[in-house]
PDB file of N, CA and C in Angstrom:
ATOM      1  N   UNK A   1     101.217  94.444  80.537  1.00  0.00           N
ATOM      2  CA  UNK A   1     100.694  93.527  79.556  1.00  0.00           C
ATOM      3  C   UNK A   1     100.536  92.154  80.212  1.00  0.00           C
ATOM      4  N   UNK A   2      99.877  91.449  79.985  1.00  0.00           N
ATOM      5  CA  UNK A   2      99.271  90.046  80.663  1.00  0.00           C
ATOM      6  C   UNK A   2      99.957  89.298  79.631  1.00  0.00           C
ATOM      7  N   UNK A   3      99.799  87.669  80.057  1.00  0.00           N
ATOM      8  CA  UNK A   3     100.726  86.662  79.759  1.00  0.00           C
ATOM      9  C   UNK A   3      99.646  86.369  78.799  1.00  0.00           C
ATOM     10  N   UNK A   4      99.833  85.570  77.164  1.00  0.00           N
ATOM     11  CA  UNK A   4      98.890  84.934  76.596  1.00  0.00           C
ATOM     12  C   UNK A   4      98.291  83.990  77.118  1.00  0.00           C
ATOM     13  N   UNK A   5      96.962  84.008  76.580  1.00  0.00           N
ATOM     14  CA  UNK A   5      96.103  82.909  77.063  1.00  0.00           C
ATOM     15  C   UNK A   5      96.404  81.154  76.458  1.00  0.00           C
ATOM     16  N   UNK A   6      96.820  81.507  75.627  1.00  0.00           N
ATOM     17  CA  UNK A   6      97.786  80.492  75.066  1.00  0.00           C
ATOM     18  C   UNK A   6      98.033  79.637  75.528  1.00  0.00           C
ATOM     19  N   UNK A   7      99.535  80.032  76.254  1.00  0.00           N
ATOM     20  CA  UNK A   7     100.389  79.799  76.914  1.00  0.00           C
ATOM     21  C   UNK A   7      99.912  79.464  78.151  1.00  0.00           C
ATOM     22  N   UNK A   8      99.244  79.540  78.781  1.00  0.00           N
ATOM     23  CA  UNK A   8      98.465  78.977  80.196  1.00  0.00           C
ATOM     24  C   UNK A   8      99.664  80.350  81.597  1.00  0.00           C
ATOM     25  N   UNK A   9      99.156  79.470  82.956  1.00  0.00           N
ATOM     26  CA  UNK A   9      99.480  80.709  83.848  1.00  0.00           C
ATOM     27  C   UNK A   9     100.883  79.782  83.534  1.00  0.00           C
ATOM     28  N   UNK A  10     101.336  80.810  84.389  1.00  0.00           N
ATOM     29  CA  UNK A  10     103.475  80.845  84.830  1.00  0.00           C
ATOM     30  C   UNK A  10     103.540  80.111  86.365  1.00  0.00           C
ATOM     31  N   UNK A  11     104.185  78.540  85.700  1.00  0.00           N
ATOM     32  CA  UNK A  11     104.214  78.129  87.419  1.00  0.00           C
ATOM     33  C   UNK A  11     105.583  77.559  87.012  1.00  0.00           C
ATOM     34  N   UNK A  12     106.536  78.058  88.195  1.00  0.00           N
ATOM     35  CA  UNK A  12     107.537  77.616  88.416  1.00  0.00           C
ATOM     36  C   UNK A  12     107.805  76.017  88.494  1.00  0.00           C
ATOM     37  N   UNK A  13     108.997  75.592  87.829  1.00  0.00           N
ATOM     38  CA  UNK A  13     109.437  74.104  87.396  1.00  0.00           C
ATOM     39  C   UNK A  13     109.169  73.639  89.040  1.00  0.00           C
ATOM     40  N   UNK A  14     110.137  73.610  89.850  1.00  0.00           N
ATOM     41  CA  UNK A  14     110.254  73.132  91.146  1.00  0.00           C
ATOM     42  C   UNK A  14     109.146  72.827  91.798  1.00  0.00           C
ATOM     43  N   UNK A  15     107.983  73.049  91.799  1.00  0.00           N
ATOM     44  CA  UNK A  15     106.896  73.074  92.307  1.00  0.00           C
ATOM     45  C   UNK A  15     106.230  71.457  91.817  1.00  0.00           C
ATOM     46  N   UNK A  16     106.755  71.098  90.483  1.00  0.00           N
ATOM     47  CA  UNK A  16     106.332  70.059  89.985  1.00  0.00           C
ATOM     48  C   UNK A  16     107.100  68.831  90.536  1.00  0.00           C
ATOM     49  N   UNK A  17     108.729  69.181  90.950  1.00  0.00           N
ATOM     50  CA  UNK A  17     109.053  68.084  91.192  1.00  0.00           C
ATOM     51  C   UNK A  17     108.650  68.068  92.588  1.00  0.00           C
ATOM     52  N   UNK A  18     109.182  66.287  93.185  1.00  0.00           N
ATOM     53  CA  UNK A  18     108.617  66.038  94.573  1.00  0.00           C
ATOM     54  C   UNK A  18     109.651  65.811  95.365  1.00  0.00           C
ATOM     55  N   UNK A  19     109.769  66.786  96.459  1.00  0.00           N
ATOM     56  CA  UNK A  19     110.967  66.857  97.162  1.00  0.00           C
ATOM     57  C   UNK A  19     110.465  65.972  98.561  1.00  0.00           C
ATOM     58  N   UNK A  20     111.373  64.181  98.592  1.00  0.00           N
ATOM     59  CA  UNK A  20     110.816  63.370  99.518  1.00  0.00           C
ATOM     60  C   UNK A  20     111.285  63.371 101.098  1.00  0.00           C
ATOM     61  N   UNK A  21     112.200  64.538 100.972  1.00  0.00           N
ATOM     62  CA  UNK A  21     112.719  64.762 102.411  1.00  0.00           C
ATOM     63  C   UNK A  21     112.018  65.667 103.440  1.00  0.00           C
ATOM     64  N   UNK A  22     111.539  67.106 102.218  1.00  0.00           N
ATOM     65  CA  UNK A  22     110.754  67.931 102.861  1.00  0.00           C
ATOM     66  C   UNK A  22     109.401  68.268 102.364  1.00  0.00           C
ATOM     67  N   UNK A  23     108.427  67.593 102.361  1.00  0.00           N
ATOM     68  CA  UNK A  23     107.183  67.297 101.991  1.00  0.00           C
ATOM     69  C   UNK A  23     106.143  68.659 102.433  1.00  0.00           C
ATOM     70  N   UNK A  24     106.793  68.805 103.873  1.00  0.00           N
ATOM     71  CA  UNK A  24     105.970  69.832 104.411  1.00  0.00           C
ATOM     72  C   UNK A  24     106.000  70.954 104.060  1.00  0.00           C
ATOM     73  N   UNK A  25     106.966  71.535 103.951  1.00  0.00           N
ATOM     74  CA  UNK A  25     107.405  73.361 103.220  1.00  0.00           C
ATOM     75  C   UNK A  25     108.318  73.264 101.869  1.00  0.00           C
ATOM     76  N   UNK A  26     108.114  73.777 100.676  1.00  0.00           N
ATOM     77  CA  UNK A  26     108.273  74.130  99.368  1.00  0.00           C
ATOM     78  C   UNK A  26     108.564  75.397  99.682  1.00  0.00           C
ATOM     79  N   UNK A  27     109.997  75.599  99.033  1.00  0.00           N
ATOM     80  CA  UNK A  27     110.291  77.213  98.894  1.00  0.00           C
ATOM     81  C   UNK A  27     110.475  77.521  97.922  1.00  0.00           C
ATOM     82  N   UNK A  28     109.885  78.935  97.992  1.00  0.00           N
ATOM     83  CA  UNK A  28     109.574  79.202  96.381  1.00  0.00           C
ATOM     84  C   UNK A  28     110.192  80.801  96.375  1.00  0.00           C
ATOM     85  N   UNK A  29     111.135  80.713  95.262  1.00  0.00           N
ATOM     86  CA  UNK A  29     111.773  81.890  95.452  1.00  0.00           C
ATOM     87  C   UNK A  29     110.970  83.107  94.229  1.00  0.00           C
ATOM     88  N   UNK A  30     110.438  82.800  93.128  1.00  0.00           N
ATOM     89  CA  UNK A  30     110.135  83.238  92.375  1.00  0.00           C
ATOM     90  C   UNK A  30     108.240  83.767  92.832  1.00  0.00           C
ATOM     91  N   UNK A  31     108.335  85.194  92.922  1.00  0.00           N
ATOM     92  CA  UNK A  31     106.762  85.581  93.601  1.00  0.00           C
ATOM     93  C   UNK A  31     105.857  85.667  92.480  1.00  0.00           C
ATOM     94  N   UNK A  32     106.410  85.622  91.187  1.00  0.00           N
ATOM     95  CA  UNK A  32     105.932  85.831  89.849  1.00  0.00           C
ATOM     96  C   UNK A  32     104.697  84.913  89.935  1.00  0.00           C
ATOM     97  N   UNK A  33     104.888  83.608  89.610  1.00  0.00           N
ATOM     98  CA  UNK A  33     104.476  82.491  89.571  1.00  0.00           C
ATOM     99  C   UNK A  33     102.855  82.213  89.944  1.00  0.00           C
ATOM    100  N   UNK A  34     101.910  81.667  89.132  1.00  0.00           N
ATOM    101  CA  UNK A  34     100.782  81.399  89.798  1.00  0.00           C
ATOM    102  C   UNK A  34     100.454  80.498  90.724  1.00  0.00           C
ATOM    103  N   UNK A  35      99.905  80.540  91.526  1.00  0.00           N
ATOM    104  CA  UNK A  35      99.317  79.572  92.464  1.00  0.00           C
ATOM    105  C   UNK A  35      98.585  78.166  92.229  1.00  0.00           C
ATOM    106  N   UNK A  36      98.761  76.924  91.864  1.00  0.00           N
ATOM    107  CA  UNK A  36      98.454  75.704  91.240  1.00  0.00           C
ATOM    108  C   UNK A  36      97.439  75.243  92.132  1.00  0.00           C
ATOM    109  N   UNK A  37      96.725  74.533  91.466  1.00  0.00           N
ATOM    110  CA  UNK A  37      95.362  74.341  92.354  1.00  0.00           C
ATOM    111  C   UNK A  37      95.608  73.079  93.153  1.00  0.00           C
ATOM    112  N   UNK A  38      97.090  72.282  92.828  1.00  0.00           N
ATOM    113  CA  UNK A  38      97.198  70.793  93.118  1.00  0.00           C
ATOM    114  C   UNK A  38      98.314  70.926  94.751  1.00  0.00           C
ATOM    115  N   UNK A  39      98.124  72.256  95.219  1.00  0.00           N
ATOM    116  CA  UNK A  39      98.932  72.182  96.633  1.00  0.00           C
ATOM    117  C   UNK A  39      98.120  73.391  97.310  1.00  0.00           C
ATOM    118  N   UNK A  40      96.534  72.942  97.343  1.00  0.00           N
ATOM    119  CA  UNK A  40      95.444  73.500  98.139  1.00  0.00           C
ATOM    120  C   UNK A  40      95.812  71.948  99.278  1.00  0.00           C
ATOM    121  N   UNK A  41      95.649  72.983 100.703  1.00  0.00           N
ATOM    122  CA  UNK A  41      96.432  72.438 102.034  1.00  0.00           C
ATOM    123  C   UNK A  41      97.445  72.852 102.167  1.00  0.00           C
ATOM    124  N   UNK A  42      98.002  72.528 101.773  1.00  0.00           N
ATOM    125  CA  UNK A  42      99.890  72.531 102.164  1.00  0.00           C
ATOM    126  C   UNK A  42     100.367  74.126 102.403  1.00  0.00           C
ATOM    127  N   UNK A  43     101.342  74.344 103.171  1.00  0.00           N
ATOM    128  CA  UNK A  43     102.273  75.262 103.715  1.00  0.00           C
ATOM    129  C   UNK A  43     103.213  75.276 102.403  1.00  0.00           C
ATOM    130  N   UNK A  44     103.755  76.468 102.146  1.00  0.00           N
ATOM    131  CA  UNK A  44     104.762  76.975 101.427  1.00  0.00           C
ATOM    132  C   UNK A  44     105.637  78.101 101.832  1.00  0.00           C
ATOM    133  N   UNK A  45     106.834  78.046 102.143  1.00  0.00           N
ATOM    134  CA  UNK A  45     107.545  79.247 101.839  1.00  0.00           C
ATOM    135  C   UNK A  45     107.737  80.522 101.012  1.00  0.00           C
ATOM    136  N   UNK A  46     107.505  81.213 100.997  1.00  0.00           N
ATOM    137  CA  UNK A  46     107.511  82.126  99.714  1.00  0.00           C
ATOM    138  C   UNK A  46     108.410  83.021  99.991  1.00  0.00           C
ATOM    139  N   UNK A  47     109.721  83.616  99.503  1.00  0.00           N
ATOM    140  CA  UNK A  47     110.183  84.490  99.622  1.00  0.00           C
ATOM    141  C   UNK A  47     110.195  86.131  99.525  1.00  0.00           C
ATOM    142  N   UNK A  48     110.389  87.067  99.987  1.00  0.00           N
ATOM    143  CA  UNK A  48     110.191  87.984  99.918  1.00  0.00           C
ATOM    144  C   UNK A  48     111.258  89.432  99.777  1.00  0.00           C
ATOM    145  N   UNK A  49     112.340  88.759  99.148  1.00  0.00           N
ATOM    146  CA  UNK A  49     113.604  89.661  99.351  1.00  0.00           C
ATOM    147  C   UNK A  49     114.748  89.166 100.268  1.00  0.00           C
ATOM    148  N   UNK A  50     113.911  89.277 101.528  1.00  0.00           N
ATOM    149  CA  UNK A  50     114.239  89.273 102.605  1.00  0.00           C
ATOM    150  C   UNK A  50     114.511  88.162 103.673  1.00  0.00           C
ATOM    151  N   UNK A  51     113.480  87.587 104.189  1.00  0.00           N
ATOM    152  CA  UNK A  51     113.016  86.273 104.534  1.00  0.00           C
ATOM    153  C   UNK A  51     111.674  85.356 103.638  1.00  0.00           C
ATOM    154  N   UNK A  52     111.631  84.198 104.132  1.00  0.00           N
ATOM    155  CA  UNK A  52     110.690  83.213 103.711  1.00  0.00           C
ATOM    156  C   UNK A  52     109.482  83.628 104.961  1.00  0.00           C
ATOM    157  N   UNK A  53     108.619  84.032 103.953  1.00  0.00           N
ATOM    158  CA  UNK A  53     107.094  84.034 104.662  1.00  0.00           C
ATOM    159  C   UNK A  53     106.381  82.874 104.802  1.00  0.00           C
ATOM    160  N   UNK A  54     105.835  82.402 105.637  1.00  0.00           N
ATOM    161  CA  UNK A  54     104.534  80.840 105.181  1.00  0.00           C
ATOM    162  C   UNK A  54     103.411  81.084 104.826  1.00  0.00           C
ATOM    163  N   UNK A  55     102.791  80.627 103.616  1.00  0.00           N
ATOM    164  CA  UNK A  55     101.841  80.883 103.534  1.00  0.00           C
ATOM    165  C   UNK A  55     100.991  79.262 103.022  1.00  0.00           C
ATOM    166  N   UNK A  56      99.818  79.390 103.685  1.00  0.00           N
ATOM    167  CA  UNK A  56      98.859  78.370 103.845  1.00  0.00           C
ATOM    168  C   UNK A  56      97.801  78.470 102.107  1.00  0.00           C
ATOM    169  N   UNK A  57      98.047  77.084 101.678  1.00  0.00           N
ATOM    170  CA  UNK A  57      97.248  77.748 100.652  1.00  0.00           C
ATOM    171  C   UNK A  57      95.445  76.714 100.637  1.00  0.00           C
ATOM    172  N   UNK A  58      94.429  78.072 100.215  1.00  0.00           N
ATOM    173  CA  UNK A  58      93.726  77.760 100.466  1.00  0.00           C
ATOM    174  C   UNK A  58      92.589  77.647  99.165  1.00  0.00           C
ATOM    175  N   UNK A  59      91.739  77.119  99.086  1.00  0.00           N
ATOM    176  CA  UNK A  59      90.812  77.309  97.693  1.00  0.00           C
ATOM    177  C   UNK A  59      90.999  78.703  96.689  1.00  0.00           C
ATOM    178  N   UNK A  60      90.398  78.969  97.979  1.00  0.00           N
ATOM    179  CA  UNK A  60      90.325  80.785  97.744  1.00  0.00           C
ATOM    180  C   UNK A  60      91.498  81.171  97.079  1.00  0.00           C
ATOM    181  N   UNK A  61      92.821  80.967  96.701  1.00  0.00           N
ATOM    182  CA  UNK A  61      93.951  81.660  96.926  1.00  0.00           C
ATOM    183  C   UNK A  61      94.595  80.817  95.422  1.00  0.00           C
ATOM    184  N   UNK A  62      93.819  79.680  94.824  1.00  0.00           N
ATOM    185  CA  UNK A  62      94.389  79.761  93.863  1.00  0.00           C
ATOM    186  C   UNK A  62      94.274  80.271  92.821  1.00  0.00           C
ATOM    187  N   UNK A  63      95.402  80.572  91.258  1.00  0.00           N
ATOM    188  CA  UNK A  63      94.714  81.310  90.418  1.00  0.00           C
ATOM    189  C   UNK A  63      95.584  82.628  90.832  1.00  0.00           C
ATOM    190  N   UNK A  64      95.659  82.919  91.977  1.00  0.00           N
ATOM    191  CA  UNK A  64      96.158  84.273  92.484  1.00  0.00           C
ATOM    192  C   UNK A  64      97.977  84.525  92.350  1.00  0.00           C
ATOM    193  N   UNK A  65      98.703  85.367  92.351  1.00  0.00           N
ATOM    194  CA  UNK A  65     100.188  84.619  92.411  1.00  0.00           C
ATOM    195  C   UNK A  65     100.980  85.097  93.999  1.00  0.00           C
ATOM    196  N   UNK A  66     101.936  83.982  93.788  1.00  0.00           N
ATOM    197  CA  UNK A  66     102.674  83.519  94.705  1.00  0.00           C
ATOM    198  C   UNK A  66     102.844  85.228  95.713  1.00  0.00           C
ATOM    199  N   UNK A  67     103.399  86.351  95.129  1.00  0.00           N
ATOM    200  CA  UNK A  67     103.503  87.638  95.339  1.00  0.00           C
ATOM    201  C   UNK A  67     103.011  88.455  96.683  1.00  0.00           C
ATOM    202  N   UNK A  68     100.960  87.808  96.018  1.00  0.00           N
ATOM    203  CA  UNK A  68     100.372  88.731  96.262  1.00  0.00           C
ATOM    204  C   UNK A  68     100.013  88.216  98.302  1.00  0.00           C
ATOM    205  N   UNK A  69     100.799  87.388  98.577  1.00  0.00           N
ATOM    206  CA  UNK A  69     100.416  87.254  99.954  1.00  0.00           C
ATOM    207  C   UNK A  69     101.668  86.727 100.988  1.00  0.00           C
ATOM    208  N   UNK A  70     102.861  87.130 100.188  1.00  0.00           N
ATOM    209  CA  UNK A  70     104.095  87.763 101.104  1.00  0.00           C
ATOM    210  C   UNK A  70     104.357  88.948 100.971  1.00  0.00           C
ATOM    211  N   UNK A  71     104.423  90.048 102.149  1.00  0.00           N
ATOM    212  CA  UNK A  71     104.168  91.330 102.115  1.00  0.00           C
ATOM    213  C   UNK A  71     106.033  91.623 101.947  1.00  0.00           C
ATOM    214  N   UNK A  72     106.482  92.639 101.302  1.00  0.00           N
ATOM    215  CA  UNK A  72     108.037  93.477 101.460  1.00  0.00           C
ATOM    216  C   UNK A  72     107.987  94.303 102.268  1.00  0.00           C
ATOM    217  N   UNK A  73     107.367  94.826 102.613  1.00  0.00           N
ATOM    218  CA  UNK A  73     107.191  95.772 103.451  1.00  0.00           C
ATOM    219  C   UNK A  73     106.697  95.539 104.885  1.00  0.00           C
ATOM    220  N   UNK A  74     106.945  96.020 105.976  1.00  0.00           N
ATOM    221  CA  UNK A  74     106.371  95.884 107.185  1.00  0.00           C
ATOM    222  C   UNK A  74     105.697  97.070 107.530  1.00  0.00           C
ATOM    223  N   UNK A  75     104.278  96.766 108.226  1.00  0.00           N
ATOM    224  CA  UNK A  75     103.171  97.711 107.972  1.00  0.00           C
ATOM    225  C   UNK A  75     103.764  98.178 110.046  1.00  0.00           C
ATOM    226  N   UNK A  76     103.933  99.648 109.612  1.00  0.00           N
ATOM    227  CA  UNK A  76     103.781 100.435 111.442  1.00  0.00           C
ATOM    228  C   UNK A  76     102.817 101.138 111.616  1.00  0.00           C
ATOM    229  N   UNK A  77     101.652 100.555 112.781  1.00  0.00           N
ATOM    230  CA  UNK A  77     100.810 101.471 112.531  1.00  0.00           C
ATOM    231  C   UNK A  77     101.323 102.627 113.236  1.00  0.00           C
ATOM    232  N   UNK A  78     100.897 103.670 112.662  1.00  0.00           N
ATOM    233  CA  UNK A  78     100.852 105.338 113.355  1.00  0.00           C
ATOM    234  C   UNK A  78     100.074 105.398 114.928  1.00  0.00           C
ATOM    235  N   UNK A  79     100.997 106.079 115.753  1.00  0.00           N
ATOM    236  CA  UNK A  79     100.621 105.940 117.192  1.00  0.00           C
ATOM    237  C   UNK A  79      99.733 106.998 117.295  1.00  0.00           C
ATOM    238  N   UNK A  80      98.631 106.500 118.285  1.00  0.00           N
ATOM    239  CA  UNK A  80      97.552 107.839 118.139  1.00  0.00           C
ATOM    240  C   UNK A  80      97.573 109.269 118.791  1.00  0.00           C
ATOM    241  N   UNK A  81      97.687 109.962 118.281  1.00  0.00           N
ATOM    242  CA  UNK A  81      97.916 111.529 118.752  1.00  0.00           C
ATOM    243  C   UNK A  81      97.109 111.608 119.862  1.00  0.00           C
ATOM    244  N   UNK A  82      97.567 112.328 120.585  1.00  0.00           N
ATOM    245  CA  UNK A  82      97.024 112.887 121.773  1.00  0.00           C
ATOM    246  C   UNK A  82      96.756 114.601 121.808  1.00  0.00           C
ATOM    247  N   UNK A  83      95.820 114.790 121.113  1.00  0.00           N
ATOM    248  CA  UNK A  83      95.304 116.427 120.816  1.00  0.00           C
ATOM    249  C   UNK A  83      94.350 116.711 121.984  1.00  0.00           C
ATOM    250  N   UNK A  84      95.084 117.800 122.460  1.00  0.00           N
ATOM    251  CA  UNK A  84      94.077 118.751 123.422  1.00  0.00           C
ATOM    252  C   UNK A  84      93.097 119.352 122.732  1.00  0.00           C
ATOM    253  N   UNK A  85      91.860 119.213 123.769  1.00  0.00           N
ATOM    254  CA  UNK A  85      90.925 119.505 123.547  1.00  0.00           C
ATOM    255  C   UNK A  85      90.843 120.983 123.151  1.00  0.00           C
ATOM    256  N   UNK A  86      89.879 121.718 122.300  1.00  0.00           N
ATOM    257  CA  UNK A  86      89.614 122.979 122.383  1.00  0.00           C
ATOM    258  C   UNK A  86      88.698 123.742 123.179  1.00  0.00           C
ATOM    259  N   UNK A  87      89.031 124.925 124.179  1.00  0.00           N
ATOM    260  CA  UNK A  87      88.168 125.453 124.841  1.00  0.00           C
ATOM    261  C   UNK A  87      87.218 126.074 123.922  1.00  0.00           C
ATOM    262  N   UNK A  88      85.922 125.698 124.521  1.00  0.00           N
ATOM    263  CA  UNK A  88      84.817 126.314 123.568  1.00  0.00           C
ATOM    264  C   UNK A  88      84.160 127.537 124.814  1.00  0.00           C
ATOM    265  N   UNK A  89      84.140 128.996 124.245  1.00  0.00           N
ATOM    266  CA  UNK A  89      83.777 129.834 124.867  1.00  0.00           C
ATOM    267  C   UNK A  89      82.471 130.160 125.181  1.00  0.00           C
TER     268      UNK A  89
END
């Protein structure tokens, strides 16, 4: 079910205040959260369980949430098989 339109998107409190020590990276623990159009430029932390990912935010990317561009998972690619050829008679 989606959030009412009402109610506008879900942006985390912290994001609003202004942290004057560390200007450069905002960590954001909550992946829920939408992406605010007023920290296009800036670097953010985003958490992921695990570690803090960085992510760069860009035009493109707001509107979208915090979530959808720190991965949980680490992608392995599959090593490529080495299949013998078939003798053709």
């Amino acid at each position: 079910m989606t959030r009412s339109k009402w109610k506008g998107p879900y942006v985390e409190a912290n994001l609003f205040k202004e942290n004057k020590e560390n200007k450069k990276n905002k960590k954001i623990w909550t992946r829920s959260s939408t992406i605010p159009g007023f920290l296009i430029g800036e670097n953010v932390l985003v958490h992921n369980g695990r570690e803090f990912k960085r992510i760069s935010i860009t035009r493109d990317k707001v509107g979208f949430k915090f979530g959808e561009f720190s991965f949980t998972r680490k992608f392995i690619p599959k090593p490529k098989s080495t299949q013998t050829s078939i003798k053709k008679k």
